[in-house]
Protein backbone atom coordinates (compact mmCIF):
# COMPACT_ATOMS: atom_id res chain seq x y z
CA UNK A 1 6.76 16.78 -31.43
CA UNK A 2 8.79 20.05 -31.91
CA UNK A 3 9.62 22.11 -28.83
CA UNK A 4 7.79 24.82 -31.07
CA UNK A 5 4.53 22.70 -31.26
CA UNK A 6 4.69 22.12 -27.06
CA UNK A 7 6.35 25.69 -26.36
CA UNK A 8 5.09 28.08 -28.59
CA UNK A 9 6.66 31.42 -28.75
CA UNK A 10 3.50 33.23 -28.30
CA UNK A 11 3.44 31.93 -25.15
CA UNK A 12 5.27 34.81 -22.89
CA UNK A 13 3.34 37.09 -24.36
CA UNK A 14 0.02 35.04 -23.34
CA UNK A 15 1.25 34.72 -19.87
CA UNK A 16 2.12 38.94 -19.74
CA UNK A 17 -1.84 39.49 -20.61
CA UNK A 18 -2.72 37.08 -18.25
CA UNK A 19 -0.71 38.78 -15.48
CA UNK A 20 -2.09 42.21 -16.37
CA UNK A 21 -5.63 41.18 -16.34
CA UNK A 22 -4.89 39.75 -13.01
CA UNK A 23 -4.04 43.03 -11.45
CA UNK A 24 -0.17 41.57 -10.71
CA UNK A 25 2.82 43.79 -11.60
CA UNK A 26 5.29 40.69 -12.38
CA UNK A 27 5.00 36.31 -12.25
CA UNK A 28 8.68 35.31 -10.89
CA UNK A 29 8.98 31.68 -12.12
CA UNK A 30 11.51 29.67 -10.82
CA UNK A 31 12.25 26.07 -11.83
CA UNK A 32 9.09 23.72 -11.95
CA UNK A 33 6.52 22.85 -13.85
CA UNK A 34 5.72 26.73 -14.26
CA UNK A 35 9.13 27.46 -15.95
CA UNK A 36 8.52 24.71 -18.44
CA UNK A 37 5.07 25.51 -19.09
CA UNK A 38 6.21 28.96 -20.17
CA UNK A 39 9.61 28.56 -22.14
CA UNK A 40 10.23 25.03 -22.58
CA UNK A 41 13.12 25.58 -20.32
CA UNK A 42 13.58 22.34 -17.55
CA UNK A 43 15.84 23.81 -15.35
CA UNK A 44 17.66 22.19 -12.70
CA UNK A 45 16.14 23.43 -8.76
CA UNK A 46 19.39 24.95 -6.99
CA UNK A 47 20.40 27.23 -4.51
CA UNK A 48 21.49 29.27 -7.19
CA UNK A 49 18.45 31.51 -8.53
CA UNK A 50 17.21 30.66 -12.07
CA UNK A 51 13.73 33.15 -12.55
CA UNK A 52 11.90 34.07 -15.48
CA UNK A 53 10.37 37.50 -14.72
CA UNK A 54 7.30 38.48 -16.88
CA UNK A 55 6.17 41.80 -16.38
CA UNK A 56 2.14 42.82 -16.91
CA UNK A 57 4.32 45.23 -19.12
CA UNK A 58 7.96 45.21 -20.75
CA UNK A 59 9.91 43.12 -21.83
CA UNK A 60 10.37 39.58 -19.83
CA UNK A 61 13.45 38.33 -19.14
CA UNK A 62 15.11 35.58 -17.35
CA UNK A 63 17.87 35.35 -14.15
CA UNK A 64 20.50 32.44 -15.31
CA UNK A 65 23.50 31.56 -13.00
CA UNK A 66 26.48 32.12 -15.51
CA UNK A 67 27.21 28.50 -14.87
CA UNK A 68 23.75 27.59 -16.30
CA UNK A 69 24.08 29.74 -19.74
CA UNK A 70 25.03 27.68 -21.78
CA UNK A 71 21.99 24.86 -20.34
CA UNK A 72 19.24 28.06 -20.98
CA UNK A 73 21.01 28.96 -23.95
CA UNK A 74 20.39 25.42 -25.48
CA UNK A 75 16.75 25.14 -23.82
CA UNK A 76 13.83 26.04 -25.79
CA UNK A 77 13.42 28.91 -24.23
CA UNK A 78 16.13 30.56 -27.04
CA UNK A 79 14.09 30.61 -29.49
CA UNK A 80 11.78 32.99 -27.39
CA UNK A 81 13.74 35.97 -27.81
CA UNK A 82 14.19 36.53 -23.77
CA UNK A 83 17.00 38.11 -22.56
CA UNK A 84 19.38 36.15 -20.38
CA UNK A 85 20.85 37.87 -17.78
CA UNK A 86 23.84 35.99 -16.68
CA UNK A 87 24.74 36.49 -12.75
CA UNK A 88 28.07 35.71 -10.76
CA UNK A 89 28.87 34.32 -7.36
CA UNK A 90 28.99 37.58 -5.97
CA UNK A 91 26.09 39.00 -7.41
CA UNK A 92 22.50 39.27 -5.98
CA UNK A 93 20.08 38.31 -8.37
CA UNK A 94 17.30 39.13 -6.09
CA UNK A 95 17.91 42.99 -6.02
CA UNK A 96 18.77 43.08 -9.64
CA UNK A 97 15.16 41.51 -10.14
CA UNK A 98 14.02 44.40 -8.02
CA UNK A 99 15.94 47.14 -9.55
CA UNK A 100 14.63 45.97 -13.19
CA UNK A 101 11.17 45.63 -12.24
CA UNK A 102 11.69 48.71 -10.33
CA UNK A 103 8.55 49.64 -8.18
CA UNK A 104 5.40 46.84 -7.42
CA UNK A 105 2.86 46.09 -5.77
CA UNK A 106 1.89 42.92 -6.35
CA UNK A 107 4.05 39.64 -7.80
CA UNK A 108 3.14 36.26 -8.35
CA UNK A 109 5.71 33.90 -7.45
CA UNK A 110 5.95 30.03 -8.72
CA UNK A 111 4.20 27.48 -7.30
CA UNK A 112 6.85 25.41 -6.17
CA UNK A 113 9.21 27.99 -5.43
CA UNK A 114 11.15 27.27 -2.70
CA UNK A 115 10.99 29.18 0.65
CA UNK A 116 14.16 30.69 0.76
CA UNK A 117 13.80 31.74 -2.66
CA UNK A 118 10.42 33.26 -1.83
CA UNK A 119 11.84 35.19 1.39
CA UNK A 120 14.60 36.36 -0.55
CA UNK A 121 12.34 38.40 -2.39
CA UNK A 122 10.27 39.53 0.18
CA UNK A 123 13.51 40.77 1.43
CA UNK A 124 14.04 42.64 -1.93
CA UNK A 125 10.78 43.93 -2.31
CA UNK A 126 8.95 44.17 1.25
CA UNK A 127 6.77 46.56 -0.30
CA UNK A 128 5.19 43.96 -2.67
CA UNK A 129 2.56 41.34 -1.94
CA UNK A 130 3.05 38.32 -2.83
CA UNK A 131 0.69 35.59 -4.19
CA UNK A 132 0.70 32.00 -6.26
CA UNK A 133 1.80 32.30 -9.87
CA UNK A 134 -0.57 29.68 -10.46
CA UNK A 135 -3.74 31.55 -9.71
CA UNK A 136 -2.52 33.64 -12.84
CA UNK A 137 -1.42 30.70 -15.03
CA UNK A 138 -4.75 27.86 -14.57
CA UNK A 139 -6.49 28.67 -17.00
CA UNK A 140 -3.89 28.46 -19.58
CA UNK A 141 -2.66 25.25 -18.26
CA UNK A 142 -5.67 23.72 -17.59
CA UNK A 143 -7.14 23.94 -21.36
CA UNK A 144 -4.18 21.63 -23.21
CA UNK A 145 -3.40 22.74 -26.88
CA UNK A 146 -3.34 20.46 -29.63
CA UNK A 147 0.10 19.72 -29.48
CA UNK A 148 -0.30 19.42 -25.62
CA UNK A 149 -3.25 16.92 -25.94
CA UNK A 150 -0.59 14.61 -28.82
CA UNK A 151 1.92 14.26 -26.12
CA UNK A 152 -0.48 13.18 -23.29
CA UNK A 153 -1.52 10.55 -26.09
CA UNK A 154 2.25 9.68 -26.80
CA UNK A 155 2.63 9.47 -22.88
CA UNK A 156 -0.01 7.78 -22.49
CA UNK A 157 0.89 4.84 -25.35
CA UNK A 158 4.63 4.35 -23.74
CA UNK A 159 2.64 3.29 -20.37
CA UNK A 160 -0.28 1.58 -21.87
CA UNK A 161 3.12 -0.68 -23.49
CA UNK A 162 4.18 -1.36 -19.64
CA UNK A 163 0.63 -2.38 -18.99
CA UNK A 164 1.25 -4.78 -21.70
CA UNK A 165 4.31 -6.11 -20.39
CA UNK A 166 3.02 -6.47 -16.61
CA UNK A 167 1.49 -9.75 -16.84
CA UNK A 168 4.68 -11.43 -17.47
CA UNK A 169 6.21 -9.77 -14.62
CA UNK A 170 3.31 -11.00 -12.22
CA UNK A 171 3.91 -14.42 -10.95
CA UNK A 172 3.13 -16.20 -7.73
CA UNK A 173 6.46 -16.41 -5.35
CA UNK A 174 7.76 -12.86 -6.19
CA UNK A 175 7.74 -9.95 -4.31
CA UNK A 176 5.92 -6.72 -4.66
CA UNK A 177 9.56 -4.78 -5.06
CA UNK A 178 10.88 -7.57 -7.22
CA UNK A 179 7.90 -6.64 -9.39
CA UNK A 180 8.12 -3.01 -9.20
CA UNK A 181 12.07 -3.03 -10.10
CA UNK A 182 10.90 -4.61 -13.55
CA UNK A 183 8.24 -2.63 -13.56
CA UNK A 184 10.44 0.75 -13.33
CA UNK A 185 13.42 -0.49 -16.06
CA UNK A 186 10.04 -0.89 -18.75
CA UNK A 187 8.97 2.47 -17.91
CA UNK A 188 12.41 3.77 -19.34
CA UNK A 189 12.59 1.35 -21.99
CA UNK A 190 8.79 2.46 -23.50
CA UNK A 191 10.52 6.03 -23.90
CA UNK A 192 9.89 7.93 -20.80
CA UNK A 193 12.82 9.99 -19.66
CA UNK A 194 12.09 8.90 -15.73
CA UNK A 195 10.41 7.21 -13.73
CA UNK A 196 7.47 9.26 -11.55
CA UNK A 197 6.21 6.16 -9.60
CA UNK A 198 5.45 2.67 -9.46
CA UNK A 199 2.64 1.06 -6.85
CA UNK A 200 2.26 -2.78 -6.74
CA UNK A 201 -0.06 -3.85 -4.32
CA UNK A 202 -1.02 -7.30 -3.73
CA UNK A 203 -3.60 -8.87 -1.85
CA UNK A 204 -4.24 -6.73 1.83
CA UNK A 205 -2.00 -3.85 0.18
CA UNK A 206 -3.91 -3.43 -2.45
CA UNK A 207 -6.35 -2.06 -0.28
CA UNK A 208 -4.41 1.11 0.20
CA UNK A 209 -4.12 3.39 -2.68
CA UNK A 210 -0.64 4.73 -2.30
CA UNK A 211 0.95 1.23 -1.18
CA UNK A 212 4.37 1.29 -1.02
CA UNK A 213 6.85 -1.32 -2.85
CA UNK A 214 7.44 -4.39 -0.20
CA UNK A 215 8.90 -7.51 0.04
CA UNK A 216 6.00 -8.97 0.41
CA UNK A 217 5.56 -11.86 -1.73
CA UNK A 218 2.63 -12.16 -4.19
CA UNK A 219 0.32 -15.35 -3.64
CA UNK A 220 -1.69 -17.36 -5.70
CA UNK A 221 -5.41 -16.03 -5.64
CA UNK A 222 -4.58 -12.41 -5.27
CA UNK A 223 -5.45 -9.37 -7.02
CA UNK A 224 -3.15 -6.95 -7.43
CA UNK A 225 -3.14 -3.06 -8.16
CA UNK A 226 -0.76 -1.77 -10.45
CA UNK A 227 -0.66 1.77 -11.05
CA UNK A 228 2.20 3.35 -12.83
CA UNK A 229 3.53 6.69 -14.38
CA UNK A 230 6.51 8.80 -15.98
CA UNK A 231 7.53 11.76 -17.53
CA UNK A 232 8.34 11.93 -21.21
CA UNK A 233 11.10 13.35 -22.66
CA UNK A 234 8.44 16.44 -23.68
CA UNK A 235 7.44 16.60 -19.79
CA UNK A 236 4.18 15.44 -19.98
CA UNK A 237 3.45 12.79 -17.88
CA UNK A 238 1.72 9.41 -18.02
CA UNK A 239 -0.81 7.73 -15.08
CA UNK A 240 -2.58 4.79 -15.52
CA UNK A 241 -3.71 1.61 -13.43
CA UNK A 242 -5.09 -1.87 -14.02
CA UNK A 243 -5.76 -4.18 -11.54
CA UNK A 244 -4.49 -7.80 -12.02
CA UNK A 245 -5.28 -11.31 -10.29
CA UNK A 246 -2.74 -14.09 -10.31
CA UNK A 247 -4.48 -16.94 -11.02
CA UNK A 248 -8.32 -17.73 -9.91
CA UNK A 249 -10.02 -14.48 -8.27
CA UNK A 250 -11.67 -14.37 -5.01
CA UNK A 251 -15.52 -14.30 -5.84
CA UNK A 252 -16.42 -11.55 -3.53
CA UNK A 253 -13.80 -9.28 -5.68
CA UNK A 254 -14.97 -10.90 -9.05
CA UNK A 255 -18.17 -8.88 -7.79
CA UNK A 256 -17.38 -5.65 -7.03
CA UNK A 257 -14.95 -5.18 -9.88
CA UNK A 258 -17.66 -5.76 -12.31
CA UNK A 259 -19.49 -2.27 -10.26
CA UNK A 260 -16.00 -0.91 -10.46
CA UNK A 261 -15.87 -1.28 -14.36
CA UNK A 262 -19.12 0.13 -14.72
CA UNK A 263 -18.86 3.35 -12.57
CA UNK A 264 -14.98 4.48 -14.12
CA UNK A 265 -17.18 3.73 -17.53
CA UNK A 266 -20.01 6.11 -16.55
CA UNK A 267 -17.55 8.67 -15.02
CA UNK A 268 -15.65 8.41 -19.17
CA UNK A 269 -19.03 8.46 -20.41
CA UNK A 270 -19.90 11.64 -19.05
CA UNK A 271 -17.39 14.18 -19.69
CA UNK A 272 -18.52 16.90 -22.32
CA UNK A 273 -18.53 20.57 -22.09
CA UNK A 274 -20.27 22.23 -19.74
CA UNK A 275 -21.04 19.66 -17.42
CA UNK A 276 -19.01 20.10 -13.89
CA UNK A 277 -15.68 17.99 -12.39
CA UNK A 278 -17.59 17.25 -9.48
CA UNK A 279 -20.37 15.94 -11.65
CA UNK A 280 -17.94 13.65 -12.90
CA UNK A 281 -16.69 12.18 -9.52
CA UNK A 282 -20.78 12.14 -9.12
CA UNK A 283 -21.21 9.57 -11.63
CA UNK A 284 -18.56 6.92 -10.60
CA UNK A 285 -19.90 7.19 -7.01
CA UNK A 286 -23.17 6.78 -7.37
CA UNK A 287 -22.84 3.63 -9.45
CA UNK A 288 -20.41 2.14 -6.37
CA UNK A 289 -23.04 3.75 -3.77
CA UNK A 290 -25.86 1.60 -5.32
CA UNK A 291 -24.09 -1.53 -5.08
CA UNK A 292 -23.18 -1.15 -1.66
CA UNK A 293 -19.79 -0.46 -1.74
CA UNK A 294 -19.87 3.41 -1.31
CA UNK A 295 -17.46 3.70 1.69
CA UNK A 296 -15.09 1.74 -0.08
CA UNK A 297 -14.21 4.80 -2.50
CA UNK A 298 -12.37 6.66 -0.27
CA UNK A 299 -10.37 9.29 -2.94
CA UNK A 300 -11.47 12.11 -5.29
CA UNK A 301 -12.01 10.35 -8.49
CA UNK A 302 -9.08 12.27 -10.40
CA UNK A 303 -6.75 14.82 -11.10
CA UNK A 304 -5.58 16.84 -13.93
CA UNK A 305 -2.49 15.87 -15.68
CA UNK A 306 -0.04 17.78 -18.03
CA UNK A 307 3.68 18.59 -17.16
CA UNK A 308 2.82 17.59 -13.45
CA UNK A 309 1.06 14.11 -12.60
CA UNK A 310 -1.00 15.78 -10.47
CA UNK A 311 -2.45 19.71 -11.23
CA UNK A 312 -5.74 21.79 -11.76
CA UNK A 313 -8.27 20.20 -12.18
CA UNK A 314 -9.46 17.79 -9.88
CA UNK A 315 -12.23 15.68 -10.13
CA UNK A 316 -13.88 15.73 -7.07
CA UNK A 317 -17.04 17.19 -4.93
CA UNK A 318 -17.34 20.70 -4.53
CA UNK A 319 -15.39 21.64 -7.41
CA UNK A 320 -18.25 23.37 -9.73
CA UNK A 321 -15.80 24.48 -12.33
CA UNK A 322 -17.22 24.00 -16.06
CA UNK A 323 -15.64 21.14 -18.02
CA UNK A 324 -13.89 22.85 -21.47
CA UNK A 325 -12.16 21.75 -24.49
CA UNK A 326 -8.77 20.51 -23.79
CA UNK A 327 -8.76 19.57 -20.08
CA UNK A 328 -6.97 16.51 -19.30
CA UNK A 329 -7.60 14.74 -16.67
CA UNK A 330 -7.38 11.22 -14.92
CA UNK A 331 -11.14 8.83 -14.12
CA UNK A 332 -9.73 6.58 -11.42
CA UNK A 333 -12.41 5.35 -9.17
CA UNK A 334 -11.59 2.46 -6.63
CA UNK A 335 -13.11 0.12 -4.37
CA UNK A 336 -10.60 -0.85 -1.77
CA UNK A 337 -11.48 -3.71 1.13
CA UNK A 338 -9.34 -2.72 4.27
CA UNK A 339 -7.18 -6.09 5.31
CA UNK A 340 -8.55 -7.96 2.31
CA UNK A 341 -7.97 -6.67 -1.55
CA UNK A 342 -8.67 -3.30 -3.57
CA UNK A 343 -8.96 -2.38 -7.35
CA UNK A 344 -8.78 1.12 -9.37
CA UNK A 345 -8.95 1.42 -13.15
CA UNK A 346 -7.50 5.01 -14.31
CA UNK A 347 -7.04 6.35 -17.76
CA UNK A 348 -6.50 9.80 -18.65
CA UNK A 349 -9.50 11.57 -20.47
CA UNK A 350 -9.01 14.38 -22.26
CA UNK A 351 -12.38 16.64 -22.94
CA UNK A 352 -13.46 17.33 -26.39
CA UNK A 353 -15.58 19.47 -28.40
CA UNK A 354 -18.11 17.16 -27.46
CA UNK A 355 -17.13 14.32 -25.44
CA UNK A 356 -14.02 12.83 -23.62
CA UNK A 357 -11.28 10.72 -25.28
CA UNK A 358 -9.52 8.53 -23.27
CA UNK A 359 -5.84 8.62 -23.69
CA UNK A 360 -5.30 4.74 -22.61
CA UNK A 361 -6.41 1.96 -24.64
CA UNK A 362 -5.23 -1.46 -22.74
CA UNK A 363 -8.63 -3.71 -21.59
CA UNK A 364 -10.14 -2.37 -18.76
CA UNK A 365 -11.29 -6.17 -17.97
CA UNK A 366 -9.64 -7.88 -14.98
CA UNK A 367 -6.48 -9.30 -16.14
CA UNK A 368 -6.00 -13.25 -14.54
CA UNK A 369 -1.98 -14.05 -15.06
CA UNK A 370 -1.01 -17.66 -14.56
């Protein structure tokens, strides 16, 4: 994909409607996943202020330490026609911001900015109030574009290829890190540009969703969780988990991955428009509730996914937002036994015009490795 398809110049201009009609005088986007989103533009996070100001009117333009020039300069966000405004060690960008933006009220500041970027502001305009950038920039993020929705499916193919790979790395006598290592060097090799995270869990581990990598050594008879994800040269990211078993299963988890199956296949089953994200999370959990296994689901059932693993929306109870065309989002239920073994299945599901498509393809059967 083009950096034209992903970051399209009529983006800043989107973003500038969307900050008027949110009664804001300015977004102040420093690097993230908000930066990106906007100009293509993956800065590096320093104590040196990079900011895209968008103004609900004018001209945006963009704060660059003249040691980073020639990095925006060669970003996509040259194409966009922004002005660069080039600062020096002596300088402070902070008051120029205010002096160009000259009197606000109101400014949205990124997400992830960090705090002594956010004070420093306050500082330059203690007249202004200041709220998230995101509350401005959801519900363009949320709904993924065409080109968007190709690289969660190109993302999504370079992991389902480490899936592929994993039960060749899974043996009896190796360790959970030893696994993991492997793991991470496949995630590179299928095309991502780094490595977001890898979870192994084996046996009692498995039972905890965010397991750490340990030494402890994988036994004969033991499921084992394997979730995995990375970020793609384009920024969008991958997330996906199968659960494994090396050699013969234990029958009381032969059981209740069978319910597991079935609920992250009615959760898939029922994403269309119009229906709600916690309606989603509804329909994996009441398919584990029946069986018996309800406390045993102990997370939301997913998250939205773009250029952050984790972001708006999430799939979970109480969240009565309206599934539309073009959110992407992860089904991940789980059924996890405290001290014995767990399992999750995850794909990322992007809604249609109709129904979901699920960007991972690899079997959602349990996988038995020699």
């Amino acid at each position: 994909m083009e950096p034209s398809d992903l970051y399209p110049t009529t983006r800043p201009a989107a973003v500038s409607e969307a900050v008027d009609r949110a009664g804001l005088d300015a977004l102040l986007l420093t690097p993230g996943p908000d930066l990106r989103y906007v100009t293509g533009y993956d800065a590096l996070p320093l104590e040196r202020l990079t900011c895209l100001v968008v103004p609900a009117s004018g001209e945006p333009f963009m704060m660059v330490p003249r040691l980073e020039l020639p990095a925006a300069e060669h970003s996509p966000a040259s194409r966009l026609g922004i002005e660069f405004v080039a600062w020096d060690e002596t300088d402070d960008p902070y008051a120029e911001v205010a002096r160009r933006l000259g009197p606000v009220a109101r400014v949205g500041l990124a997400d992830r900015m960090w705090a002594l970027q956010s004070l420093r502001f306050r500082a330059a305009m203690p007249g202004a109030e200041q709220v998230l950038a995101g509350s401005v920039l959801r519900e363009l993020r949320m709904r993924k574009s065409p080109a968007e929705k190709a690289a969660l499916a190109e993302a999504g193919a370079a992991i389902d290829a480490v899936h592929n790979l994993v039960p060749r790395l899974l043996k009896a006598g190796r360790t959970e890190r030893e696994v993991g290592k492997d793991i991470a060097e496949a995630i590179i090799d299928a095309g991502h540009a780094r490595v977001d995270f890898v979870i192994v869990g084996s046996g009692p581990n498995g039972a905890s969703p965010h397991a750490e990598l340990s030494d402890r050594v994988i036994r004969p008879g033991e499921p084992v969780v394997v979730d995995i994800g990375g970020v793609m040269p384009s920024g969008y990211c991958s997330d996906s988990t199968r659960t494994y078993c090396v050699g013969e299963p234990p029958a009381d988890f032969t059981a209740y991955y069978e319910v597991l199956k079935r609920a992250q296949e009615a959760a898939c089953a029922h994403v269309r428009p119009g229906v709600s994200c916690e309606s989603v999370d509804a329909a994996a959990r009441e398919v584990i509730a029946e069986a018996g296994y309800g406390e045993y689901f102990v997370h939301r059932t997913g998250h939205g996914i773009g250029l952050e693993t984790h972001e708006e929306p999430y799939i979970v109870a109480g969240n009565t937002e309206e599934m539309r065309p073009g959110f992407a989002f992860s089904v991940e239920p789980g059924i996890y036994l405290p001290g014995r073994h767990g399992a999750r299945i995850e794909d990322i599901v992007v809604c249609g015009e109709t129904a979901g498509e699920r960007m991972n393809t690899t079997t959602r059967d349990l996988v038995v490795v020699d």
